[in-house]
Protein backbone atom coordinates (compact mmCIF):
# COMPACT_ATOMS: atom_id res chain seq x y z
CA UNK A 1 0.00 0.00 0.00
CA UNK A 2 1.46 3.27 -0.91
CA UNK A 3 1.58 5.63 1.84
CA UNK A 4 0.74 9.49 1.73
CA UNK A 5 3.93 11.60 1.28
CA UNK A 6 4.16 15.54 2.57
CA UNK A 7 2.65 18.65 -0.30
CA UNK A 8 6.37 19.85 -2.47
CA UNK A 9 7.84 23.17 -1.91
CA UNK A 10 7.76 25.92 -4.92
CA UNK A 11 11.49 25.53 -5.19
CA UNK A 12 12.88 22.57 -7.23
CA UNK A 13 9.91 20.58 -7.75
CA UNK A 14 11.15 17.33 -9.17
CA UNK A 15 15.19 17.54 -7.35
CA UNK A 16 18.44 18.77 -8.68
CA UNK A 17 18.76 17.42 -12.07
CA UNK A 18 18.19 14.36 -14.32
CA UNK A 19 20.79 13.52 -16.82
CA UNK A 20 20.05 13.23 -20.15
CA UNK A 21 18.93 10.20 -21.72
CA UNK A 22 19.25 10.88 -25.15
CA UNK A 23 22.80 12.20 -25.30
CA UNK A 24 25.57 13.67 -23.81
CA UNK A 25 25.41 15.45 -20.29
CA UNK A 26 23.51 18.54 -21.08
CA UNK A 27 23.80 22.16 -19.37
CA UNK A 28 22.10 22.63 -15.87
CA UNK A 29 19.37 24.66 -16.57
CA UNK A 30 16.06 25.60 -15.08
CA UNK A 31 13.66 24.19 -12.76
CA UNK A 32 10.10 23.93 -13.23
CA UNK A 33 9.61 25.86 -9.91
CA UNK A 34 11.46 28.99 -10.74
CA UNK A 35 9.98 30.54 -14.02
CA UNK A 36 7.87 28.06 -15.63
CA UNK A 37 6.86 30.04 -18.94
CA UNK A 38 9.23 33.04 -18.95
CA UNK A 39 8.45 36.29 -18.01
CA UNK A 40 5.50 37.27 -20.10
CA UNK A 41 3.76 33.85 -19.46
CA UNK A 42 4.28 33.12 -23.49
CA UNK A 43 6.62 30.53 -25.06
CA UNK A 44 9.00 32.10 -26.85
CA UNK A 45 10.91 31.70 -30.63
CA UNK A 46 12.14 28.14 -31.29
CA UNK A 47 15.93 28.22 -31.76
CA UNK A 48 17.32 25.06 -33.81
CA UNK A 49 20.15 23.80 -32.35
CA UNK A 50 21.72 20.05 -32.64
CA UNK A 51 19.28 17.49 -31.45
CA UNK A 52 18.24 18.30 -28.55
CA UNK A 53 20.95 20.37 -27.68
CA UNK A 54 21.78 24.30 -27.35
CA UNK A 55 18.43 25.25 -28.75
CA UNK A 56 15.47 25.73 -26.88
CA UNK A 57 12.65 28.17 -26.81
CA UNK A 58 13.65 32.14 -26.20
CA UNK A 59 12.36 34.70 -24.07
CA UNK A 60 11.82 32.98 -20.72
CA UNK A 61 9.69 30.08 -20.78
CA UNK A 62 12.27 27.11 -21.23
CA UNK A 63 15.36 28.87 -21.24
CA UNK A 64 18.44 27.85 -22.81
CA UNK A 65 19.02 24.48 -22.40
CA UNK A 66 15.21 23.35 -22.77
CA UNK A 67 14.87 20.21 -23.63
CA UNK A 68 18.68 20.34 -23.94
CA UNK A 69 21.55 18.54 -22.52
CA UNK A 70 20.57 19.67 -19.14
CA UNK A 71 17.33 18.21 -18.48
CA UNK A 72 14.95 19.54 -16.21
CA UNK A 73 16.87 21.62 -14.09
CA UNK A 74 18.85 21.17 -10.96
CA UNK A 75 19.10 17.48 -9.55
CA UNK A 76 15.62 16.77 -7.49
CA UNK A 77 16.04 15.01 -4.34
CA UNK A 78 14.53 11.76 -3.58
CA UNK A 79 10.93 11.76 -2.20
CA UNK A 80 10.75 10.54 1.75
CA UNK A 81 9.11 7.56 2.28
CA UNK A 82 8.41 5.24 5.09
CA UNK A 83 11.03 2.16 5.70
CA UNK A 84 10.29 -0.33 3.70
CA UNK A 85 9.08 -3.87 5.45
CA UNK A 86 9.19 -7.67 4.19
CA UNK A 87 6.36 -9.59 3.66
CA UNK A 88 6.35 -12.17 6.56
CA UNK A 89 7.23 -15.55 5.54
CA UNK A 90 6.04 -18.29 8.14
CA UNK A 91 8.57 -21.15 8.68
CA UNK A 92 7.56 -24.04 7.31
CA UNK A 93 5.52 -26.78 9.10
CA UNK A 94 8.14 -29.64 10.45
CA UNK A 95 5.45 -32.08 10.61
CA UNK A 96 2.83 -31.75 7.90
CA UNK A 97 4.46 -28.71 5.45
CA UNK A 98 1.03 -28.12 5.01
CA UNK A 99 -0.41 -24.37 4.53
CA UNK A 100 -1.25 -22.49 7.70
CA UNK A 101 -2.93 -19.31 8.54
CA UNK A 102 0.40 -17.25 9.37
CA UNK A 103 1.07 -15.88 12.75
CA UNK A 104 1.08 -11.73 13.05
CA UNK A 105 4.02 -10.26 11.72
CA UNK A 106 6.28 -8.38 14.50
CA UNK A 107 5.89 -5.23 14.88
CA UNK A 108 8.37 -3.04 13.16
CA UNK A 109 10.51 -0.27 15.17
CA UNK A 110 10.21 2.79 13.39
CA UNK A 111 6.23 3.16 12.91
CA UNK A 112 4.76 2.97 16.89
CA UNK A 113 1.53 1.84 17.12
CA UNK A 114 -1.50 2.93 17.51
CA UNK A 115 -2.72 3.53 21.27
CA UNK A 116 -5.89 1.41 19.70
CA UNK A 117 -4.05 -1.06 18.27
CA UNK A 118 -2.62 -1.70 21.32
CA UNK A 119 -5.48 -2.52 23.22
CA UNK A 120 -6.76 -4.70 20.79
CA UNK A 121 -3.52 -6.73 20.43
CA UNK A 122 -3.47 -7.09 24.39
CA UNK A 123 -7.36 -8.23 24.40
CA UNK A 124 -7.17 -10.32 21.60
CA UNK A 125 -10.06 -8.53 19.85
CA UNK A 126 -8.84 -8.55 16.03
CA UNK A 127 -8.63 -5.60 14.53
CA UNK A 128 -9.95 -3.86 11.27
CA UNK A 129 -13.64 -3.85 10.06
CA UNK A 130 -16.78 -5.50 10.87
CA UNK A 131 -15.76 -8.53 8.18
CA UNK A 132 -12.38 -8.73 9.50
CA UNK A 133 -13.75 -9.63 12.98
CA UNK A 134 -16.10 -12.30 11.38
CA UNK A 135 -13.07 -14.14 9.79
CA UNK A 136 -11.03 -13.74 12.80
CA UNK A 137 -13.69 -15.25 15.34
CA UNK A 138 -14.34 -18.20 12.22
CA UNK A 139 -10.27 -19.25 12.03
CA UNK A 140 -10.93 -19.42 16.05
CA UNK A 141 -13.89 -20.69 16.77
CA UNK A 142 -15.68 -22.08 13.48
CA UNK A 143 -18.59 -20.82 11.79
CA UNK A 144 -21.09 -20.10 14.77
CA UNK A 145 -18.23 -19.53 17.00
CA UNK A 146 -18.32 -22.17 19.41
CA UNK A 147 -15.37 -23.25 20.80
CA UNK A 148 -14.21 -27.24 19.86
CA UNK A 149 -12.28 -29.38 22.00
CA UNK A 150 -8.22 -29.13 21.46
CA UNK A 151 -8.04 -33.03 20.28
CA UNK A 152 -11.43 -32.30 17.86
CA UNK A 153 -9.49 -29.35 16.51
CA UNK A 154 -6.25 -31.05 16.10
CA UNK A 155 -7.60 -33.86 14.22
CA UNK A 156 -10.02 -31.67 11.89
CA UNK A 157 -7.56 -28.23 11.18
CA UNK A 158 -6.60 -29.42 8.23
CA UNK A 159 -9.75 -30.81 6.46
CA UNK A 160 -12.05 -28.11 7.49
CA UNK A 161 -8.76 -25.75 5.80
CA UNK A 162 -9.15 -27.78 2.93
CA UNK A 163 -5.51 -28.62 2.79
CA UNK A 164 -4.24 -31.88 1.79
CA UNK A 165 -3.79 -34.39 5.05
CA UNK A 166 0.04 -35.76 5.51
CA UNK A 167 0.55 -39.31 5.51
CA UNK A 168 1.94 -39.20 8.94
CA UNK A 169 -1.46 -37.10 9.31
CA UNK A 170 -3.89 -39.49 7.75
CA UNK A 171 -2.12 -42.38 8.87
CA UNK A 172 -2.78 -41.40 12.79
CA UNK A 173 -6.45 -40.33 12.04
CA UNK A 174 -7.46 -43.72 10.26
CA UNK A 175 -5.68 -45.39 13.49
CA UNK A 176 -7.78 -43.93 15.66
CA UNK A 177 -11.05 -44.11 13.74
CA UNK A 178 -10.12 -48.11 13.40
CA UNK A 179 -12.16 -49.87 16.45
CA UNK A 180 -9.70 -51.96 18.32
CA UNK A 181 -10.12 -55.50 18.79
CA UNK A 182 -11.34 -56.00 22.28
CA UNK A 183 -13.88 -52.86 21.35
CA UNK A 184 -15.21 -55.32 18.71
CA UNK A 185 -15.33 -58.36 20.93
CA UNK A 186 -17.31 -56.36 23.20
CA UNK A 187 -19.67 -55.03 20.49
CA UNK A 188 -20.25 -58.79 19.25
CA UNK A 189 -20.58 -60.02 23.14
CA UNK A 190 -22.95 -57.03 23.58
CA UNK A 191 -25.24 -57.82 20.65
CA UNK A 192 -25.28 -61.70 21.44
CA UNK A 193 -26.48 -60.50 24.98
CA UNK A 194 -29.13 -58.59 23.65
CA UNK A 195 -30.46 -60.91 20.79
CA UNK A 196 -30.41 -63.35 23.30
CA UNK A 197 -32.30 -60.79 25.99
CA UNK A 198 -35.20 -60.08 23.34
CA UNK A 199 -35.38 -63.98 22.30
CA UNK A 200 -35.89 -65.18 25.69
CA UNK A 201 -38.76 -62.00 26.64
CA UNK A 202 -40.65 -63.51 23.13
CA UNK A 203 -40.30 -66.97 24.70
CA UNK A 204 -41.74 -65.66 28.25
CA UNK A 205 -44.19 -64.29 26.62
CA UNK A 206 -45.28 -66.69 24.49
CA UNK A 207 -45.69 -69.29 27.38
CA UNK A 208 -47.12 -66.64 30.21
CA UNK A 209 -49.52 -64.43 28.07
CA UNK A 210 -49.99 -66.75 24.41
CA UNK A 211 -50.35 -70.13 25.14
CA UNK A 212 -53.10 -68.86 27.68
CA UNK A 213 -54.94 -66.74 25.45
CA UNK A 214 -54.53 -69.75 22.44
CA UNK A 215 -55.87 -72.32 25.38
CA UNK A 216 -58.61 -70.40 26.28
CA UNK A 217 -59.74 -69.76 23.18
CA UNK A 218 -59.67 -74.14 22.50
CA UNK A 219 -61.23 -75.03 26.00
CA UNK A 220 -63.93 -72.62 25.10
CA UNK A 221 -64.80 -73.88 21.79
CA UNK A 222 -64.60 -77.62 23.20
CA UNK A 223 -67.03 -76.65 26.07
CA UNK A 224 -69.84 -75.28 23.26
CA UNK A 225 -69.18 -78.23 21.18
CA UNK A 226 -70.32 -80.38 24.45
CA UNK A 227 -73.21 -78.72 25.19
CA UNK A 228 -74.29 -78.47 21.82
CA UNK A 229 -74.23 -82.15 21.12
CA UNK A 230 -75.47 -83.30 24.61
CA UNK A 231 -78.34 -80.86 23.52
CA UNK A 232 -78.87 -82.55 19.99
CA UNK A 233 -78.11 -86.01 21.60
CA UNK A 234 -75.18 -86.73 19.52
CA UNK A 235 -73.05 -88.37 22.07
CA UNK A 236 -73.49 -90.91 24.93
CA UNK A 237 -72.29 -91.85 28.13
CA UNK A 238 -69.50 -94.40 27.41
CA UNK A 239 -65.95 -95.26 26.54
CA UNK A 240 -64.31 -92.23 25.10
CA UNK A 241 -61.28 -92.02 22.80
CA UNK A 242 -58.03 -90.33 24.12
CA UNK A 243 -58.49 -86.78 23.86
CA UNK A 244 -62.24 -86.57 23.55
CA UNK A 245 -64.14 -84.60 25.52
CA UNK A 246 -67.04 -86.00 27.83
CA UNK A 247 -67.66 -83.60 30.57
CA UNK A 248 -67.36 -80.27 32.14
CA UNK A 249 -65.74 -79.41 35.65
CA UNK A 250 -67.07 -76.14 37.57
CA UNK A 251 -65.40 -74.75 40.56
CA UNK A 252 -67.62 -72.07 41.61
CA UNK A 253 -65.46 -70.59 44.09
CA UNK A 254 -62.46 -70.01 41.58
CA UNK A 255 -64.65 -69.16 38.69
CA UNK A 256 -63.57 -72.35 36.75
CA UNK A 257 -65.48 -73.69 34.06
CA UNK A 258 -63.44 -76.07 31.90
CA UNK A 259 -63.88 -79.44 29.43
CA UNK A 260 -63.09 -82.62 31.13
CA UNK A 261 -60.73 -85.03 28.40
CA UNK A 262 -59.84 -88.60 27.79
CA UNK A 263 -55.99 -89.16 29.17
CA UNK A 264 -53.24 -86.62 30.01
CA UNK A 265 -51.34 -86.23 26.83
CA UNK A 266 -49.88 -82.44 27.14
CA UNK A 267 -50.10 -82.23 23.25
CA UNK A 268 -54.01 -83.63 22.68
CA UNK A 269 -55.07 -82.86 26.11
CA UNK A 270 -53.82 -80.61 28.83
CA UNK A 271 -52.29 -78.02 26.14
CA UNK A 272 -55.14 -77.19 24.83
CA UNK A 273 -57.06 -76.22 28.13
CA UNK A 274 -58.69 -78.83 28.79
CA UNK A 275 -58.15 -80.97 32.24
CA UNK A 276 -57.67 -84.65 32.06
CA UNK A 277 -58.75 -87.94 33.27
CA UNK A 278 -56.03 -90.42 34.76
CA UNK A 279 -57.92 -93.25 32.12
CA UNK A 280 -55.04 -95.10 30.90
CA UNK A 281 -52.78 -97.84 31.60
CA UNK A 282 -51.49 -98.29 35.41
CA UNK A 283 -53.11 -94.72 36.09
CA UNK A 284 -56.56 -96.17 35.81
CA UNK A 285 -59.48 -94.25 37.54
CA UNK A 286 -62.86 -94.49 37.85
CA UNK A 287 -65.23 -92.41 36.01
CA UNK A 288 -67.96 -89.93 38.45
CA UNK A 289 -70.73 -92.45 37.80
CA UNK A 290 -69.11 -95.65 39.51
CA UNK A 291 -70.33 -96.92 42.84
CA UNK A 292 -67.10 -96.56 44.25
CA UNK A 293 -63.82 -95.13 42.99
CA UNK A 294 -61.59 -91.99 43.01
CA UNK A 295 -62.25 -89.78 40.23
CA UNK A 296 -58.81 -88.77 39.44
CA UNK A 297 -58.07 -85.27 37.14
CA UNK A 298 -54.95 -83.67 36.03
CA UNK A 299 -54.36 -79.80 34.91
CA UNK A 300 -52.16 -77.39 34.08
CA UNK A 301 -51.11 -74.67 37.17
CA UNK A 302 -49.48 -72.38 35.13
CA UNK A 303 -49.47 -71.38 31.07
CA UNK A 304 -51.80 -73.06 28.87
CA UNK A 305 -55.18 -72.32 29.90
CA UNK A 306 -53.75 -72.89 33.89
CA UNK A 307 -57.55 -74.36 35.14
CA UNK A 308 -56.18 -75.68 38.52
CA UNK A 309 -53.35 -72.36 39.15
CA UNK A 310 -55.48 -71.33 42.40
CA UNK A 311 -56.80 -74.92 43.87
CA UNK A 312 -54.56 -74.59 46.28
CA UNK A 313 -57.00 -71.28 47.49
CA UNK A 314 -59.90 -74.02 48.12
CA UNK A 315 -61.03 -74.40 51.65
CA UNK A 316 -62.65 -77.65 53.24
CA UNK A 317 -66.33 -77.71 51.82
CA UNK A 318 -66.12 -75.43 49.26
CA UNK A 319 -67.70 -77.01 46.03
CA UNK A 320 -66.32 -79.06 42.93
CA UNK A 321 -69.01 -79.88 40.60
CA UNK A 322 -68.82 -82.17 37.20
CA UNK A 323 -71.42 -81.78 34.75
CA UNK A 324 -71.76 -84.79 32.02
CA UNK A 325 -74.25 -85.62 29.33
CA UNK A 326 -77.03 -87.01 31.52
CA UNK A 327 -76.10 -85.90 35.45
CA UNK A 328 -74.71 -83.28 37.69
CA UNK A 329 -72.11 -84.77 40.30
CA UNK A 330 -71.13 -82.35 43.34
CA UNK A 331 -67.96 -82.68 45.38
CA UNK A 332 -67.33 -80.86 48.55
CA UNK A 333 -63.49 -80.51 49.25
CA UNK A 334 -61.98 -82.54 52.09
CA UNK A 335 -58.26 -82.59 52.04
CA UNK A 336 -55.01 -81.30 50.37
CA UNK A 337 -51.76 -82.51 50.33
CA UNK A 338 -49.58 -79.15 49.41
CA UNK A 339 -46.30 -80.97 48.26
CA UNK A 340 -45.57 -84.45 46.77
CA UNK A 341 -43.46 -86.18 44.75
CA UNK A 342 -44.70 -86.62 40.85
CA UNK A 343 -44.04 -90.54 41.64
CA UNK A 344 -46.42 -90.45 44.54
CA UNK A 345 -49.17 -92.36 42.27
CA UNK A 346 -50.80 -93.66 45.71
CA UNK A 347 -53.13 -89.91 45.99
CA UNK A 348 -55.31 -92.06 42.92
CA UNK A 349 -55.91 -95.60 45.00
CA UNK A 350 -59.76 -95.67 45.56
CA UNK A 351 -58.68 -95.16 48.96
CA UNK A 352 -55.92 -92.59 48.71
CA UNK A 353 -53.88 -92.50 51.89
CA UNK A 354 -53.28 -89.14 53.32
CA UNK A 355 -56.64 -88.01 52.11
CA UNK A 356 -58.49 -88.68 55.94
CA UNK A 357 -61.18 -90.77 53.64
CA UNK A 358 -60.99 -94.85 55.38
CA UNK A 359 -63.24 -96.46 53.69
CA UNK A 360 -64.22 -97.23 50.05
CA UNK A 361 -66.33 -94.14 48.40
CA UNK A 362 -67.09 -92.19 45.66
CA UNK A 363 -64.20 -89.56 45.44
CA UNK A 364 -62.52 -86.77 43.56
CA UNK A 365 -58.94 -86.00 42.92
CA UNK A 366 -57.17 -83.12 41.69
CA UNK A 367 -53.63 -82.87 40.90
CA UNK A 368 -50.99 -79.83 39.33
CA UNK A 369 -47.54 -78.80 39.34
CA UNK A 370 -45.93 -76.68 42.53
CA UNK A 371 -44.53 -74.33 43.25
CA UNK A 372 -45.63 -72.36 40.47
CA UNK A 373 -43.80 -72.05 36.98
CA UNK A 374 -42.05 -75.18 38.15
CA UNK A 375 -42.78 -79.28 38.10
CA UNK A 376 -40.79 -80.22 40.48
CA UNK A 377 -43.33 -81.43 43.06
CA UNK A 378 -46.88 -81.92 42.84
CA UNK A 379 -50.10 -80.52 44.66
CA UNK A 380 -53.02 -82.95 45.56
CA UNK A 381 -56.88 -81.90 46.62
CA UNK A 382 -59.25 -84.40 47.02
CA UNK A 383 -63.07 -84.14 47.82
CA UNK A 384 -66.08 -86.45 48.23
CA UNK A 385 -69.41 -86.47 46.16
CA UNK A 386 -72.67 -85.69 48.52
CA UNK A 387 -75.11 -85.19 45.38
CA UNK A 388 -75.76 -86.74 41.96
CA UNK A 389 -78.61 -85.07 40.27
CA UNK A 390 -79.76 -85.76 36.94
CA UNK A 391 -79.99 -83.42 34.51
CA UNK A 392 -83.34 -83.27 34.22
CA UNK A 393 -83.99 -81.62 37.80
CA UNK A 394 -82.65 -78.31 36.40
CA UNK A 395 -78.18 -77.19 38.10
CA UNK A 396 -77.63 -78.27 41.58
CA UNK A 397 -77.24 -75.26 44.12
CA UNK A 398 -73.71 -74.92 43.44
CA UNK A 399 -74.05 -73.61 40.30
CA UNK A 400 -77.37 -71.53 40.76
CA UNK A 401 -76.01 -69.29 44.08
């Protein structure tokens, strides 16, 4: 930037003399500051002369010596101006070469600064114009002027520069972008531990909430189908197939109304709801209308319909009631056994021992898994029948109050 320099005096204008270009030294003449047109203020006669020698214009004006060998007059001296500075060179970057925004230059002895300057070099406020300040507070802080953390700032200077990354540089920043390998082992171990996490809540509930609402829905259906055929006469008292329906068993006091079935296969049976009769092999039992016998039944406590979950709640006298095709036989609850082993086949003699009952009769027993959500041991209730009532006579009083 050129700098202002101080008004010329009226004396030599221009400096001592220049020396002619176009020939041999000419005569010192004139100076524009002196007389610059001659006295009258008109150029005068045109003299030849040699070139651009002697001659010259007359009277005044350019005197002798004109355009001659003497130039423009006496020597001019050499404007002042202000000491001349270097542009600052940074030193180059040891580690990356790489462009960089260069630091102030120092400040230079022979211009003082500014008391303003001053205080803005000692505050750190940049100084200059509004856009100046902008730019400033961008190279510091980024575009909104938030401040970044040192390591963030380190590892992005030179790609939000847009300079070209070292390979020292890029090297260091793809090593620590590159996940180690115990941070991947964890990652796998984590994911196993949560696609194993979700599996096992489907499973849970699948068996708690699903396998209920599927049983329910089967029982239900099974129940209607029974009624509707004992109403049509479509079935009679008999033999029964595994897995067919023939009655219905009411517990009033747990809200219970469920489908008795043929055997205790989980998959035909006691999966789908349904409660059933010990009819088969060694587990033998008598059916309700015998003379004598133990009516023995078997049930889910927990998932799958879970009809017998709350016998345990049953209280001495408190009703059990099975309804079949042609009758209405009602139990009133005698005994429990809370905890047996599942090998303990004796609760289902005719006379089961442990049951208080000591002599031959007509009998109920009821049998599920405990504690809950476990079969480890098994529960045992057993009742006695005080009324048979046919069908015909209209529901016992169990299941009208």
């Amino acid at each position: 930037m050129t700098a202002l320099r101080p008004e010329r005096e009226s004396g030599a204008a221009y400096g001592e003399s220049f020396t002619d270009s176009y020939g041999d030294a000419g005569d010192q003449g004139t100076s524009y500051g002196q007389q610059p047109y001659g006295d009258s203020g008109a150029l005068g006669e045109w003299h030849g002369g040699d070139g651009y020698g002697a001659g010259g214009y007359e009277g005044g004006g350019y005197e002798a010596g004109g355009y001659g060998t003497q130039g423009y007059g006496d020597e001019v001296p050499p404007a002042p101006q202000e000491p001349y500075a270097e542009p600052y060179i940074p030193p180059p970057d040891d580690e990356t070469v790489a462009l960089r925004v260069p630091d102030p230059p120092p400040a230079r002895e022979p211009i003082s600064p500014s008391p303003a300057s001053s205080a803005a070099s000692a505050t750190g406020t940049p100084t200059g114009g509004r856009a100046a300040r902008r730019k400033a507070a961008k190279r510091r802080h980024g575009r909104h002027g938030g401040s970044r953390p040192a390591s963030e700032a380190a590892e992005t200077g030179s790609e939000s520069s847009g300079a070209p990354l070292s390979r020292m540089e890029a090297r260091r920043q793809a090593r620590a972008r590159k996940a180690s390998p115990a941070t991947v082992a964890s990652r796998a171990i984590g994911e196993v531990f949560i696609t194993t996490g979700v599996l096992m809540l489907l499973f849970v509930s699948y068996q708690l909430w699903w396998t209920n609402v599927r049983a329910h829905a089967q029982a239900d259906k099974e129940a209607s189908s029974l009624q509707d055929d004992w109403a049509n006469g479509k079935r009679n008292p008999g033999t029964f197939e595994p897995g067919q329906g023939f009655a219905i068993l009411h517990i009033p006091k747990l809200d219970v109304v469920v489908p008795i079935a043929e055997g205790i296969s989980n998959k035909k049976v006691l999966d789908r709801g349904m409660v059933g009769h010990y009819g088969e092999d060694k587990l033998k039992t008598a059916m309700p209308d015998a003379k004598t016998g133990n009516f023995g039944l078997a049930g889910h406590r927990n998932t799958h319909g879970e009809p017998f979950r709350y016998i345990n709640r049953l209280a001495q006298g408190d009703d059990i009631v099975v309804e079949t095709q042609d009758k209405y036989f009602v139990y009133k609850m005698a005994s429990i056994l809370p905890v047996t082993s599942p090998s303990n086949v004796s609760v289902l003699d005719p006379v089961p021992p442990g049951s208080g009952f000591t002599e031959p009769g007509r009998y109920i027993t009821l049998t599920t898994c405990t504690p809950e959500f476990t079969s480890k041991y098994r529960l045992i209730v057993w009742g006695k029948m005080v009324e048979e009532r046919p069908r015909s006579k209209g529901k016992p009083d169990a299941l009208v109050s």
